[in-house]
PDB file of N, CA and C in Angstrom:
ATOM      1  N   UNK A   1     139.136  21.598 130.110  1.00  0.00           N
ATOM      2  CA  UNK A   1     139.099  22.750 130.952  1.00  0.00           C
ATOM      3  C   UNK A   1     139.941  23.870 130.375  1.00  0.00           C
ATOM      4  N   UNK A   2     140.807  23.594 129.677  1.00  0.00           N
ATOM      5  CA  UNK A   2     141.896  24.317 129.219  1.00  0.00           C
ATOM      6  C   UNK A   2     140.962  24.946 128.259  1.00  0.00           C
ATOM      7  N   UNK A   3     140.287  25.029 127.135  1.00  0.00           N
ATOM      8  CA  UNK A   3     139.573  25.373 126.542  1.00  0.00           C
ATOM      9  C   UNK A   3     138.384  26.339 126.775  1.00  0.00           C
ATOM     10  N   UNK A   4     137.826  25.718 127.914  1.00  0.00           N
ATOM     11  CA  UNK A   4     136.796  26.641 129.150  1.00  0.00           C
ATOM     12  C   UNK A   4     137.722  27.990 129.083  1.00  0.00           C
ATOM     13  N   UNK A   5     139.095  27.631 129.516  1.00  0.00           N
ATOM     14  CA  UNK A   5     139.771  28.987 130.226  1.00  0.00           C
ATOM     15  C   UNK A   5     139.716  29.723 128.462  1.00  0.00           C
ATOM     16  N   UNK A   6     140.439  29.245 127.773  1.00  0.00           N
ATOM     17  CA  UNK A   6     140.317  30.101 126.714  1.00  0.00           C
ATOM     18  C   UNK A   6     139.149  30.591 125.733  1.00  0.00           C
ATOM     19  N   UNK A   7     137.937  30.108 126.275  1.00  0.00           N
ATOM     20  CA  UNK A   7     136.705  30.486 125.779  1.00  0.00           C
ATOM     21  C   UNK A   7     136.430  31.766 126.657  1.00  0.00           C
ATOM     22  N   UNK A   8     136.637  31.660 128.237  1.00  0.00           N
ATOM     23  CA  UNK A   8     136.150  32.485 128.765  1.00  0.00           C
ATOM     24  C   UNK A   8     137.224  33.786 128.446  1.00  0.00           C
ATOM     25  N   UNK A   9     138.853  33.748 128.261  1.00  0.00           N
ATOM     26  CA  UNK A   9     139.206  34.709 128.124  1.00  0.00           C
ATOM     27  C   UNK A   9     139.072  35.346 126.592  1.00  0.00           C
ATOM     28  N   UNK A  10     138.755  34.765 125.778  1.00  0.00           N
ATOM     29  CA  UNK A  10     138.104  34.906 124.302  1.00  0.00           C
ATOM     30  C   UNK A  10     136.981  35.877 124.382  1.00  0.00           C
ATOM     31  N   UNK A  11     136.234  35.685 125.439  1.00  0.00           N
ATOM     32  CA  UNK A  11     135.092  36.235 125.712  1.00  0.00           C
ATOM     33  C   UNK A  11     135.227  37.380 126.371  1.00  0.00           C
ATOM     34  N   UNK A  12     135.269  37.128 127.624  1.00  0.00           N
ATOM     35  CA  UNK A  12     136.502  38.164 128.111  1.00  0.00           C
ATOM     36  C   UNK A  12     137.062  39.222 127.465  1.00  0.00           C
ATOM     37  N   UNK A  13     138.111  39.152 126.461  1.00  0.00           N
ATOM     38  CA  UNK A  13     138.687  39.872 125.648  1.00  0.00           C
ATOM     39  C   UNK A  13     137.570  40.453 124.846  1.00  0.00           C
ATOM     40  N   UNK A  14     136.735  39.862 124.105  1.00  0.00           N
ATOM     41  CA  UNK A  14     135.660  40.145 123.665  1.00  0.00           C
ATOM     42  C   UNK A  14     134.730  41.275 123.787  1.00  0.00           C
ATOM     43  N   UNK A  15     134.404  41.032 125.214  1.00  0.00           N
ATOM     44  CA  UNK A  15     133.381  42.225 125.788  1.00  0.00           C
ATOM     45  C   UNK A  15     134.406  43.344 125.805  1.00  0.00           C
ATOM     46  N   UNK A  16     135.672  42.736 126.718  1.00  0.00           N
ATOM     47  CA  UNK A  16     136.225  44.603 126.980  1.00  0.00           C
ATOM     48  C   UNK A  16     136.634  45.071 125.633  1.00  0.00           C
ATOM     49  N   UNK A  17     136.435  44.681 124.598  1.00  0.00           N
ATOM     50  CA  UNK A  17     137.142  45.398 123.389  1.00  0.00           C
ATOM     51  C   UNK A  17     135.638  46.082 122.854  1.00  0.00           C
ATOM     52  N   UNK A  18     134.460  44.872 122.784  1.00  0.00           N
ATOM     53  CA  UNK A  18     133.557  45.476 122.073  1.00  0.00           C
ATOM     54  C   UNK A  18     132.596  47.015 123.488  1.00  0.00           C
ATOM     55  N   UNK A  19     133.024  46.680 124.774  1.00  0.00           N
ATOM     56  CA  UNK A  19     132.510  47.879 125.658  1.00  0.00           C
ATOM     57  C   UNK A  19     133.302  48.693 124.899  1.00  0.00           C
ATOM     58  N   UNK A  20     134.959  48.854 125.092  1.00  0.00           N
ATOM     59  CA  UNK A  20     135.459  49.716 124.493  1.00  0.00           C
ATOM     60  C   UNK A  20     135.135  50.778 123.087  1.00  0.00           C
ATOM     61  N   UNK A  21     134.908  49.612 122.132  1.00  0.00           N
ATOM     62  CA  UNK A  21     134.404  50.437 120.892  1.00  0.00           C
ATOM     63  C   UNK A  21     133.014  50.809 121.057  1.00  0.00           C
ATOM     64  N   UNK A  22     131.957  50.356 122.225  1.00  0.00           N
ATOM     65  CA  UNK A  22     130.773  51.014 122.174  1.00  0.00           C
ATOM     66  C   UNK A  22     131.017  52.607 123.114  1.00  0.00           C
ATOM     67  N   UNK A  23     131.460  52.363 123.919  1.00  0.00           N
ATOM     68  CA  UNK A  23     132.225  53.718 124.738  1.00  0.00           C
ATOM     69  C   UNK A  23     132.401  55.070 124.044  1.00  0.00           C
ATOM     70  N   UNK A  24     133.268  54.408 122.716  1.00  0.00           N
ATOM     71  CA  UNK A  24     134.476  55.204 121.929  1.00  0.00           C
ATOM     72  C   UNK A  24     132.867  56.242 121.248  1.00  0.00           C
ATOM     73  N   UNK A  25     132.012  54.526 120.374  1.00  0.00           N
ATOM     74  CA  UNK A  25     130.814  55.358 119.608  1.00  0.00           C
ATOM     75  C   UNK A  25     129.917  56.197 120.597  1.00  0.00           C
ATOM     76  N   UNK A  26     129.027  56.228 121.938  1.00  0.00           N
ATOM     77  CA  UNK A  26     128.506  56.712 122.405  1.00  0.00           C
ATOM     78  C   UNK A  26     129.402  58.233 122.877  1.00  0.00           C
ATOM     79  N   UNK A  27     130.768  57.994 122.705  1.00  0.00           N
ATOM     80  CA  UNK A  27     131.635  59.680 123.240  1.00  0.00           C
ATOM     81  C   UNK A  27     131.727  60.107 121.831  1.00  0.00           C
ATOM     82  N   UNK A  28     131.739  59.777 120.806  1.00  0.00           N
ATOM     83  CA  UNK A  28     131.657  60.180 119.376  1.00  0.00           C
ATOM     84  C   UNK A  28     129.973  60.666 118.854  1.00  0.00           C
ATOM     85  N   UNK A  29     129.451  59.917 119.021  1.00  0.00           N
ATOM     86  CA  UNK A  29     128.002  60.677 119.043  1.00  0.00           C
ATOM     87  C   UNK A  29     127.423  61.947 120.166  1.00  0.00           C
ATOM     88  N   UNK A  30     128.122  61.582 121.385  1.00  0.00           N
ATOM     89  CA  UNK A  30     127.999  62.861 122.189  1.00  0.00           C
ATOM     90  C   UNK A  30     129.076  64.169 122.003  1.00  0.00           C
ATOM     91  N   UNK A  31     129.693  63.859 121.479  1.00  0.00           N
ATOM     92  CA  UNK A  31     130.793  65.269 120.563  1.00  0.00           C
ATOM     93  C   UNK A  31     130.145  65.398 119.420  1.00  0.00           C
ATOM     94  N   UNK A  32     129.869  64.454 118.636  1.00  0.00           N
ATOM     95  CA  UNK A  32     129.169  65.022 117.572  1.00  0.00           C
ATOM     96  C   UNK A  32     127.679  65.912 117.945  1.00  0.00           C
ATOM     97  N   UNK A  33     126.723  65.726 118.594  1.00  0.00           N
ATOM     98  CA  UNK A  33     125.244  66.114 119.388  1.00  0.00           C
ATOM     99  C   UNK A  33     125.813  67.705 119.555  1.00  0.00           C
ATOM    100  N   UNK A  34     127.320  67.573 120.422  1.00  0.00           N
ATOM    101  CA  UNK A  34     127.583  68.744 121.148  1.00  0.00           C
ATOM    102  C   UNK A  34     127.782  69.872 120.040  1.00  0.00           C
ATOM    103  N   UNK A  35     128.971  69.385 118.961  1.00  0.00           N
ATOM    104  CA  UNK A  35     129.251  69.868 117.832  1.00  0.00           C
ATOM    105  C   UNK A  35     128.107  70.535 117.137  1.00  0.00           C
ATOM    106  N   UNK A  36     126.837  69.558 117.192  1.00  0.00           N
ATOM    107  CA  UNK A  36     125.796  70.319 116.393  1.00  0.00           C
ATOM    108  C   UNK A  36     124.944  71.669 116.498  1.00  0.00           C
ATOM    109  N   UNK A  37     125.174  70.918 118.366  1.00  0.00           N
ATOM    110  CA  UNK A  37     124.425  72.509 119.401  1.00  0.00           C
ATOM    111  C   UNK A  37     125.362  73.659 119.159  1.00  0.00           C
ATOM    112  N   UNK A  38     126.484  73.047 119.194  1.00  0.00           N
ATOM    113  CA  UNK A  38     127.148  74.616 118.543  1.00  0.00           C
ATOM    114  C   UNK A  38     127.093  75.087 117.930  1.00  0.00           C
ATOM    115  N   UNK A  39     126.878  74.206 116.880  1.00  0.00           N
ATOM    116  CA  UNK A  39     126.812  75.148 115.112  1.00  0.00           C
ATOM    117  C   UNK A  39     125.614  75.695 115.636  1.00  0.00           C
ATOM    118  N   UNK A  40     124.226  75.231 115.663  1.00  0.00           N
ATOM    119  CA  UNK A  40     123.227  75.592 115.826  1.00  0.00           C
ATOM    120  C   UNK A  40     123.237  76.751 116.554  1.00  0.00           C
ATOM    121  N   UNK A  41     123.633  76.898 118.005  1.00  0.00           N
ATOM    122  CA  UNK A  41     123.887  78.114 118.409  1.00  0.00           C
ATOM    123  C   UNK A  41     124.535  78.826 117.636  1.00  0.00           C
ATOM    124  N   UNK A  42     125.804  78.466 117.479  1.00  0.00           N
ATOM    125  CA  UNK A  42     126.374  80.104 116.479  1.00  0.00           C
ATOM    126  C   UNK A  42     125.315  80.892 115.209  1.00  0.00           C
ATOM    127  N   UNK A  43     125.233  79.979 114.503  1.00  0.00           N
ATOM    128  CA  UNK A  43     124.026  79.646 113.319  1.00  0.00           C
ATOM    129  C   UNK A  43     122.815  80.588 114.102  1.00  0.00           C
ATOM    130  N   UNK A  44     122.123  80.693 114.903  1.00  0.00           N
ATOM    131  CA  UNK A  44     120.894  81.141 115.745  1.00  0.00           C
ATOM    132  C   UNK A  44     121.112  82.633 115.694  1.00  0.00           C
ATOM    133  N   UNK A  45     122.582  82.495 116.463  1.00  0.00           N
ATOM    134  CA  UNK A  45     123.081  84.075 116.970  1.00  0.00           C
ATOM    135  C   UNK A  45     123.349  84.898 115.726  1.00  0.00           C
ATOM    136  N   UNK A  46     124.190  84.326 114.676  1.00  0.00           N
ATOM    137  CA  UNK A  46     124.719  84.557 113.468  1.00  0.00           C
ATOM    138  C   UNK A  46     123.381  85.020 112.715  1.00  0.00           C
ATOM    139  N   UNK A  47     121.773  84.595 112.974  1.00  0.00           N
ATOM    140  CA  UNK A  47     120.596  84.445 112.155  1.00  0.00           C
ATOM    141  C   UNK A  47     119.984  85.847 112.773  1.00  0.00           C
ATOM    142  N   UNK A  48     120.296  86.029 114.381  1.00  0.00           N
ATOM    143  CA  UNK A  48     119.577  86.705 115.107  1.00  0.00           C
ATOM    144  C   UNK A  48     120.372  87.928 114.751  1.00  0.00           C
ATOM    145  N   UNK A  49     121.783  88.361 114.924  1.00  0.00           N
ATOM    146  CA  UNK A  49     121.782  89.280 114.774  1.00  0.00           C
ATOM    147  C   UNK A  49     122.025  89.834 113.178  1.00  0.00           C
ATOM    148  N   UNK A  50     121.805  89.028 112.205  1.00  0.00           N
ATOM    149  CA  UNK A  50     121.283  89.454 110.871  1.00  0.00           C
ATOM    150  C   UNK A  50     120.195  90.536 111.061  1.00  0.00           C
ATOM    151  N   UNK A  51     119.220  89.552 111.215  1.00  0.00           N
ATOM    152  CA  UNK A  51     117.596  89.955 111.528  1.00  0.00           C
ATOM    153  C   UNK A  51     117.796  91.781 112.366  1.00  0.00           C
ATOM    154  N   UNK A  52     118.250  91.753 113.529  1.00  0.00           N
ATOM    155  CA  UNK A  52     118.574  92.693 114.056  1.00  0.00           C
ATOM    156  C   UNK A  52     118.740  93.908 113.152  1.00  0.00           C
ATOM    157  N   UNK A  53     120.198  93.668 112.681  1.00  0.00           N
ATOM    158  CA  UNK A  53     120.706  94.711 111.496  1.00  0.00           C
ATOM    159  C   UNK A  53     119.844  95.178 110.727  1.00  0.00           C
ATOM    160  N   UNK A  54     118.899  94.376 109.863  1.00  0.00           N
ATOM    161  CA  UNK A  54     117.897  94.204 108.768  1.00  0.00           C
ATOM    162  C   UNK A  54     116.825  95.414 109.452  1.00  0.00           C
ATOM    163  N   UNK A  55     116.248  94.284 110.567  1.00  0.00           N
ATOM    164  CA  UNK A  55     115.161  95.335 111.359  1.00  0.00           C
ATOM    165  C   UNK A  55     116.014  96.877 111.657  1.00  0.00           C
ATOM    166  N   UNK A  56     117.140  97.253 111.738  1.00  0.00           N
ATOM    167  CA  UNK A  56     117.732  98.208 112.336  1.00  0.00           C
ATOM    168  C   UNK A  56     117.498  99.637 111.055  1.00  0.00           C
ATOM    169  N   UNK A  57     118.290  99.092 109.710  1.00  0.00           N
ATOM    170  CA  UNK A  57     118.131  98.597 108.215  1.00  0.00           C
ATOM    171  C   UNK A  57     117.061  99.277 108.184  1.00  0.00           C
ATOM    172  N   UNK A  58     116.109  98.538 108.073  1.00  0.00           N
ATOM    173  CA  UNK A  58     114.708  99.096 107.867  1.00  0.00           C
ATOM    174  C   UNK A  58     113.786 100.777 108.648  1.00  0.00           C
ATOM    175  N   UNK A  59     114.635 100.228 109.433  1.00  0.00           N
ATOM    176  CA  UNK A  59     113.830 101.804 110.730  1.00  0.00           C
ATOM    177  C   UNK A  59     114.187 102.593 110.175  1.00  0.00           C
ATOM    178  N   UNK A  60     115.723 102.591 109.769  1.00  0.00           N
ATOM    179  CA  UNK A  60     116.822 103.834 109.628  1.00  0.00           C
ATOM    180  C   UNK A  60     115.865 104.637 107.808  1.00  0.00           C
ATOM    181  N   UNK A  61     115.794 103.650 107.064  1.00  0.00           N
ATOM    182  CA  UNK A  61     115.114 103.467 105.693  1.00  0.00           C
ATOM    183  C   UNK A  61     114.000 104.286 105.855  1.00  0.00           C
ATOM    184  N   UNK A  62     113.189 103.776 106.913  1.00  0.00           N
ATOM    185  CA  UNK A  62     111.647 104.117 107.326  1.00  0.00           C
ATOM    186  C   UNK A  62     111.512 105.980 107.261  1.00  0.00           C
ATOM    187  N   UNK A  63     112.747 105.984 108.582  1.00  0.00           N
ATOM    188  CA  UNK A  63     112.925 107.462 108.742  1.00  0.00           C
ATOM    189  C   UNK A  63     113.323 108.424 107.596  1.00  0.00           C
ATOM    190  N   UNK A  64     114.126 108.060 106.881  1.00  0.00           N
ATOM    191  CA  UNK A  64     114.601 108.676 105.811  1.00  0.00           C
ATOM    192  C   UNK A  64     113.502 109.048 104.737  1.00  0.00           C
ATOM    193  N   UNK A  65     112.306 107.812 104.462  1.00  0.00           N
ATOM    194  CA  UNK A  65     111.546 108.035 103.365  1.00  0.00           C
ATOM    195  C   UNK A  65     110.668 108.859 104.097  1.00  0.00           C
ATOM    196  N   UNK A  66     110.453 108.744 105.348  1.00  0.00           N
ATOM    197  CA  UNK A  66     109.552 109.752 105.920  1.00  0.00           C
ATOM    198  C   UNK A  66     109.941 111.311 106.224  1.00  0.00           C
ATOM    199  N   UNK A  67     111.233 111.570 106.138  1.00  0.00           N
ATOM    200  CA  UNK A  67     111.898 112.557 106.095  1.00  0.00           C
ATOM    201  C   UNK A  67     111.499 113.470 104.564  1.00  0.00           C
ATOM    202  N   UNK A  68     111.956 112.848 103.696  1.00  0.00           N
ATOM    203  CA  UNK A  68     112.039 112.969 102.387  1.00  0.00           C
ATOM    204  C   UNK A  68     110.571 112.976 102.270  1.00  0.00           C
ATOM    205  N   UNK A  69     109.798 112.601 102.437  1.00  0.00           N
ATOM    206  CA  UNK A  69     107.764 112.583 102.120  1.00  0.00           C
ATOM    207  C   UNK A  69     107.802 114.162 102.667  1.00  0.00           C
ATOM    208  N   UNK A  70     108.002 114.374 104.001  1.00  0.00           N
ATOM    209  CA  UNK A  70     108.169 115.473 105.194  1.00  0.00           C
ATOM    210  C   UNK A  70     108.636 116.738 104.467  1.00  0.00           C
ATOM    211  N   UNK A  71     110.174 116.787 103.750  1.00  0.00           N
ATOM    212  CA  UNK A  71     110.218 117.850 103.204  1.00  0.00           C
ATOM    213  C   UNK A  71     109.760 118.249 101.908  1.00  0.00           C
ATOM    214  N   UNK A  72     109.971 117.228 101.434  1.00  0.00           N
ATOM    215  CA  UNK A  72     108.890 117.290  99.592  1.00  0.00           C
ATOM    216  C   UNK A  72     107.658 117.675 100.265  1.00  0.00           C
ATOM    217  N   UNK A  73     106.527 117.436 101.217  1.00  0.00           N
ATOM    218  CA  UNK A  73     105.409 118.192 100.920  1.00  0.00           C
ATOM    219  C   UNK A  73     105.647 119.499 101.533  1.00  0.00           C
ATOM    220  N   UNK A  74     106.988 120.225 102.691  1.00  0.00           N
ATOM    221  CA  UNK A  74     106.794 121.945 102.954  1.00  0.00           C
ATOM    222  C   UNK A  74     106.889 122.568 101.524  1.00  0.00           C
ATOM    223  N   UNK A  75     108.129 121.912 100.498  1.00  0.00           N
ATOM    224  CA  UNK A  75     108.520 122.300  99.573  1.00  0.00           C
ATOM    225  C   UNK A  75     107.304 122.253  98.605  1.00  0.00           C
ATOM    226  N   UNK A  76     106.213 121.751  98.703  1.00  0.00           N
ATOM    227  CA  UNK A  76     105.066 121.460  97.867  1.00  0.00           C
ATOM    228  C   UNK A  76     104.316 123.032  97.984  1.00  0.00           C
ATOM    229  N   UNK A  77     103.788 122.427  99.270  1.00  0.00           N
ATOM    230  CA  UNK A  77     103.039 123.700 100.469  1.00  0.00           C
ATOM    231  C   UNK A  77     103.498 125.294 100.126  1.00  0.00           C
ATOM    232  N   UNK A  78     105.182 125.195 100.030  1.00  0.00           N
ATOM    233  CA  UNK A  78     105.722 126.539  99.751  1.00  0.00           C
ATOM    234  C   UNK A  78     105.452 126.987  98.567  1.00  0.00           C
ATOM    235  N   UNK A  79     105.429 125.680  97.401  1.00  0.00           N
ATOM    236  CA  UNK A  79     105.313 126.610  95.926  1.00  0.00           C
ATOM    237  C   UNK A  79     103.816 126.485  96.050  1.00  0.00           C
ATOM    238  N   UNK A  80     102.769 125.727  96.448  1.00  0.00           N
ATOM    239  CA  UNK A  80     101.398 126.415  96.132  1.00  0.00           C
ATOM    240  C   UNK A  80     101.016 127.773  96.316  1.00  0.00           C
ATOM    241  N   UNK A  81     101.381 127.898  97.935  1.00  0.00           N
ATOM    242  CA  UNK A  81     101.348 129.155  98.397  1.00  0.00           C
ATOM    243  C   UNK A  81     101.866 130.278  97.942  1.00  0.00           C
ATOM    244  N   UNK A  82     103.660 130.181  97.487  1.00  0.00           N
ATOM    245  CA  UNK A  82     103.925 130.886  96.024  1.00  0.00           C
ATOM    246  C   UNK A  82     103.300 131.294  94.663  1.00  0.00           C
ATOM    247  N   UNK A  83     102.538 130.576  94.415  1.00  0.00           N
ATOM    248  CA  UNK A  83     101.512 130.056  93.581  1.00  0.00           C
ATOM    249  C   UNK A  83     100.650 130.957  93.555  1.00  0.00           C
ATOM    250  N   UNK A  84      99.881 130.557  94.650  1.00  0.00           N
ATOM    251  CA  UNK A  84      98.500 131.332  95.096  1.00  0.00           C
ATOM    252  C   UNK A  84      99.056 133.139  95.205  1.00  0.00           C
ATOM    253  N   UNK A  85      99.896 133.423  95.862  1.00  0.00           N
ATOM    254  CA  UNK A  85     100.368 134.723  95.926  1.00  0.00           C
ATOM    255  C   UNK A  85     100.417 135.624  94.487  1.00  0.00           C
ATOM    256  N   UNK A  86     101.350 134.970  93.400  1.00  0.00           N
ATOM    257  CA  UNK A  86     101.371 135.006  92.494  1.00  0.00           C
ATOM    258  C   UNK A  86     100.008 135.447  91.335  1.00  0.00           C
ATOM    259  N   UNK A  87      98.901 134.363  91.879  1.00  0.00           N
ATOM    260  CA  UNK A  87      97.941 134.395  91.226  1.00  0.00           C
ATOM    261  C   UNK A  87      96.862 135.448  91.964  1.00  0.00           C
ATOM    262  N   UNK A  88      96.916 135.652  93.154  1.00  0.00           N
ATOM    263  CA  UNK A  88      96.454 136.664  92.999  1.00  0.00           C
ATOM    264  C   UNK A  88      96.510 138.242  92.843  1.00  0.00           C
ATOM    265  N   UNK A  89      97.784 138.153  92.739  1.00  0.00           N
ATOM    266  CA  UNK A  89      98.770 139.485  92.493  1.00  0.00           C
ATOM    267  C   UNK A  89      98.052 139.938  90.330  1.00  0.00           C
ATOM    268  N   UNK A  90      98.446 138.725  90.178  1.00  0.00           N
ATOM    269  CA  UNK A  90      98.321 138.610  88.506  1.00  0.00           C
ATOM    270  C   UNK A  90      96.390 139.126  88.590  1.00  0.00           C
ATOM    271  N   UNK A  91      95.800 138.697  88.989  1.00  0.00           N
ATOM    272  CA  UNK A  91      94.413 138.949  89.383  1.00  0.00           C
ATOM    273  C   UNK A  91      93.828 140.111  89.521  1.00  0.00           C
ATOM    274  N   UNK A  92      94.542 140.739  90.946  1.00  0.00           N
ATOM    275  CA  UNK A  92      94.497 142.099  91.215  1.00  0.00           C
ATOM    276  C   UNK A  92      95.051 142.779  89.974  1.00  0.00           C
ATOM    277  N   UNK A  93      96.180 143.175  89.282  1.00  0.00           N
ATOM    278  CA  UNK A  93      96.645 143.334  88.532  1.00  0.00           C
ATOM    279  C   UNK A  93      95.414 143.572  87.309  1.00  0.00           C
ATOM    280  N   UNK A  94      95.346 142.500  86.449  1.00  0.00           N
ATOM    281  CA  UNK A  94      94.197 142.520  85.718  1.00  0.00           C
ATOM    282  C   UNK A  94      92.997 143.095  85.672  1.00  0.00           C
ATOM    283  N   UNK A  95      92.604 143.347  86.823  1.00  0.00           N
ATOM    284  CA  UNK A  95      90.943 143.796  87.411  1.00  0.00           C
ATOM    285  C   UNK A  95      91.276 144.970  87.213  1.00  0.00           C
ATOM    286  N   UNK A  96      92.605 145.864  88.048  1.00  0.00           N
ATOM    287  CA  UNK A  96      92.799 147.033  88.283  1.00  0.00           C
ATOM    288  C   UNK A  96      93.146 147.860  86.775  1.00  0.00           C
ATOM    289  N   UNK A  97      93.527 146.895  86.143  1.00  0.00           N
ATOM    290  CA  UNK A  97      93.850 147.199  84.576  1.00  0.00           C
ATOM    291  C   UNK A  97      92.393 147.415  83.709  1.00  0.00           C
ATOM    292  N   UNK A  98      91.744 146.045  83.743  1.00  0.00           N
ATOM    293  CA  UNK A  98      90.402 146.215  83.133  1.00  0.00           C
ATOM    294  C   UNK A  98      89.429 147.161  83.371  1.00  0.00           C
ATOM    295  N   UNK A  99      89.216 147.378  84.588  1.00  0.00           N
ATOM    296  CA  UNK A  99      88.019 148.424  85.434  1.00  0.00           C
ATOM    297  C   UNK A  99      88.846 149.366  85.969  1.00  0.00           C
ATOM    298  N   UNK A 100      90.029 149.817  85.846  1.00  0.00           N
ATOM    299  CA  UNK A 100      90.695 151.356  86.403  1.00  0.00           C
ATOM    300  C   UNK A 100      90.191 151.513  87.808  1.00  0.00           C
ATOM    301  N   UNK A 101      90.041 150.156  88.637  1.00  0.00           N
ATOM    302  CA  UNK A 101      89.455 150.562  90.068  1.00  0.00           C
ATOM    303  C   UNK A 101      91.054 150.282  90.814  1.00  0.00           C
ATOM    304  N   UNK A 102      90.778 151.085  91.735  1.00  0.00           N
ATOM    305  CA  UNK A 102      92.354 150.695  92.514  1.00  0.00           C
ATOM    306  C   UNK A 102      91.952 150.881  94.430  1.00  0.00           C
ATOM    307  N   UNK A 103      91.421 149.821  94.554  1.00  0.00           N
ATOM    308  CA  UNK A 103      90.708 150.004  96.142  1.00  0.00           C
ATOM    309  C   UNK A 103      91.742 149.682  97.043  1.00  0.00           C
ATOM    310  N   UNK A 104      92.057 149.379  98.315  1.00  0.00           N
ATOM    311  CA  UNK A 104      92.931 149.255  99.060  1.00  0.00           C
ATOM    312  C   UNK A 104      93.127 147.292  99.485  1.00  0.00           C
ATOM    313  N   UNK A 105      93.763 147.502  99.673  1.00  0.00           N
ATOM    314  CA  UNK A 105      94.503 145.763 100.015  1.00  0.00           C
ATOM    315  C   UNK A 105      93.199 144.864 100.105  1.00  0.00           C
ATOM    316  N   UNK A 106      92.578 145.268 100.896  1.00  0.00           N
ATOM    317  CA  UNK A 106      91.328 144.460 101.536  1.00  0.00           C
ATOM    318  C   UNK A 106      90.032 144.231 100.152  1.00  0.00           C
ATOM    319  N   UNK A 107      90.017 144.800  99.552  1.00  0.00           N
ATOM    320  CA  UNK A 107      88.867 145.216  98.874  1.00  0.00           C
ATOM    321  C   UNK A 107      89.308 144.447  97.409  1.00  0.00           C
ATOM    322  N   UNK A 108      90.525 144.826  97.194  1.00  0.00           N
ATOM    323  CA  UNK A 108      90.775 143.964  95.570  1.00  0.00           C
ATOM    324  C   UNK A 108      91.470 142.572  96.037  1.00  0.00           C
ATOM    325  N   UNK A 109      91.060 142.126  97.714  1.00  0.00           N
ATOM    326  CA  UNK A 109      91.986 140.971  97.390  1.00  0.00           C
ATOM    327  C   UNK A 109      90.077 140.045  97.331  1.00  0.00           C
ATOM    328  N   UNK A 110      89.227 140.960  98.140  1.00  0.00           N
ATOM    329  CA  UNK A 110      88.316 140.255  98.223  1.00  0.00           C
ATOM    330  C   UNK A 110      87.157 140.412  96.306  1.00  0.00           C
ATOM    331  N   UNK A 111      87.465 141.290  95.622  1.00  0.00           N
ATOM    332  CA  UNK A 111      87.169 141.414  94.099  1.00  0.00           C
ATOM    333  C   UNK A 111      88.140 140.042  93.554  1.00  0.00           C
ATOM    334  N   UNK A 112      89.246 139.929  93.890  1.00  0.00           N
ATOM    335  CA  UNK A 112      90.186 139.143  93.304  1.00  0.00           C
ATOM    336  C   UNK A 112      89.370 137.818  93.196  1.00  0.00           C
ATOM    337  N   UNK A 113      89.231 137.509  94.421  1.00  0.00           N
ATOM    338  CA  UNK A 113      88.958 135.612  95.526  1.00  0.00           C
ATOM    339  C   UNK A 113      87.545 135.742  94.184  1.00  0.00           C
ATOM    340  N   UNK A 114      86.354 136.903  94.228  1.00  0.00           N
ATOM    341  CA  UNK A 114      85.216 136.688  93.648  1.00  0.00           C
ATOM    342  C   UNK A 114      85.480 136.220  92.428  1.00  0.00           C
ATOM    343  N   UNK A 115      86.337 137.135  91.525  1.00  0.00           N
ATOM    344  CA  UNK A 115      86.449 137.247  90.108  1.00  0.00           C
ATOM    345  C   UNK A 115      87.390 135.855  89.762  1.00  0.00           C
ATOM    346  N   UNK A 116      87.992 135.096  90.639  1.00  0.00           N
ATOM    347  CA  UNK A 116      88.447 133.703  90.757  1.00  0.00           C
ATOM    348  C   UNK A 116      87.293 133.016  90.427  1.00  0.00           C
ATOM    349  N   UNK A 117      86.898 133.049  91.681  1.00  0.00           N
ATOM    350  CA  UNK A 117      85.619 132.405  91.845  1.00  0.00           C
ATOM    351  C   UNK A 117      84.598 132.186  90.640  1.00  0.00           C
ATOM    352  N   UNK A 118      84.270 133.251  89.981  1.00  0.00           N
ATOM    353  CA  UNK A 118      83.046 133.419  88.969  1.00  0.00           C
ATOM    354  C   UNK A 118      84.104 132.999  87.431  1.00  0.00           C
ATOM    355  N   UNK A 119      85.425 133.052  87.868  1.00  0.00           N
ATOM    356  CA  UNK A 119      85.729 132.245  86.396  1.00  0.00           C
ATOM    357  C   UNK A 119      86.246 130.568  86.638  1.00  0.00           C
ATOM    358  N   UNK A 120      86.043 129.986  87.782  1.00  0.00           N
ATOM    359  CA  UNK A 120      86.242 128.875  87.617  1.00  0.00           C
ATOM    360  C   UNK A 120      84.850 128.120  87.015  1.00  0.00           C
TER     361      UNK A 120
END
């Protein structure tokens, strides 16, 4: 009987040590689980507001090249039109030189546009 008793407290001892160390592992795997959701969350937030910046990043980029497209073509627009002024000044000019005609604004701009015209 004496033996009984020390089998059963063998046993006894047994379980509460091995509950114990299963306890210890199931609160160690649930800190670790928890540990992970955290990283993961921070990691998420840390990912999300990258992305954010990037997308933010990009708009700011967007506007700028569209800015820059925006004034490069008035600045385009301005020297054609410079251009065109130019050329038909040089035009009038020429005609009024070649043929000694000297008609009023209306008349050598519309000789000008023709004599364009018939030398392209």
């Amino acid at each position: 009987m004496t033996e009984t008793i020390k089998d059963n407290s063998k046993q006894h001892t047994g379980n509460w040590v091995e509950d114990i160390r299963k306890g210890a592992e199931i609160e160690r795997k649930e800190i670790d689980e928890t540990s992970r959701q955290r990283s993961k969350e921070a990691f998420d937030k840390m990912r999300d507001k990258a992305n954010a910046e990037r997308d933010e990043i990009n708009g700011l980029m967007k506007q700028v090249a569209e800015r820059n497209y925006n004034d490069s073509k008035l600045k385009r627009d301005k020297e054609i039109k410079v251009a065109k002024q130019k050329a038909m000044q040089q035009i009038e000019f020429e005609y009024e030189s070649k043929y000694g005609v000297n008609t009023d604004k209306t008349e050598r701009t519309k000789q000008a546009w023709s004599n364009l015209v018939k030398g392209l």
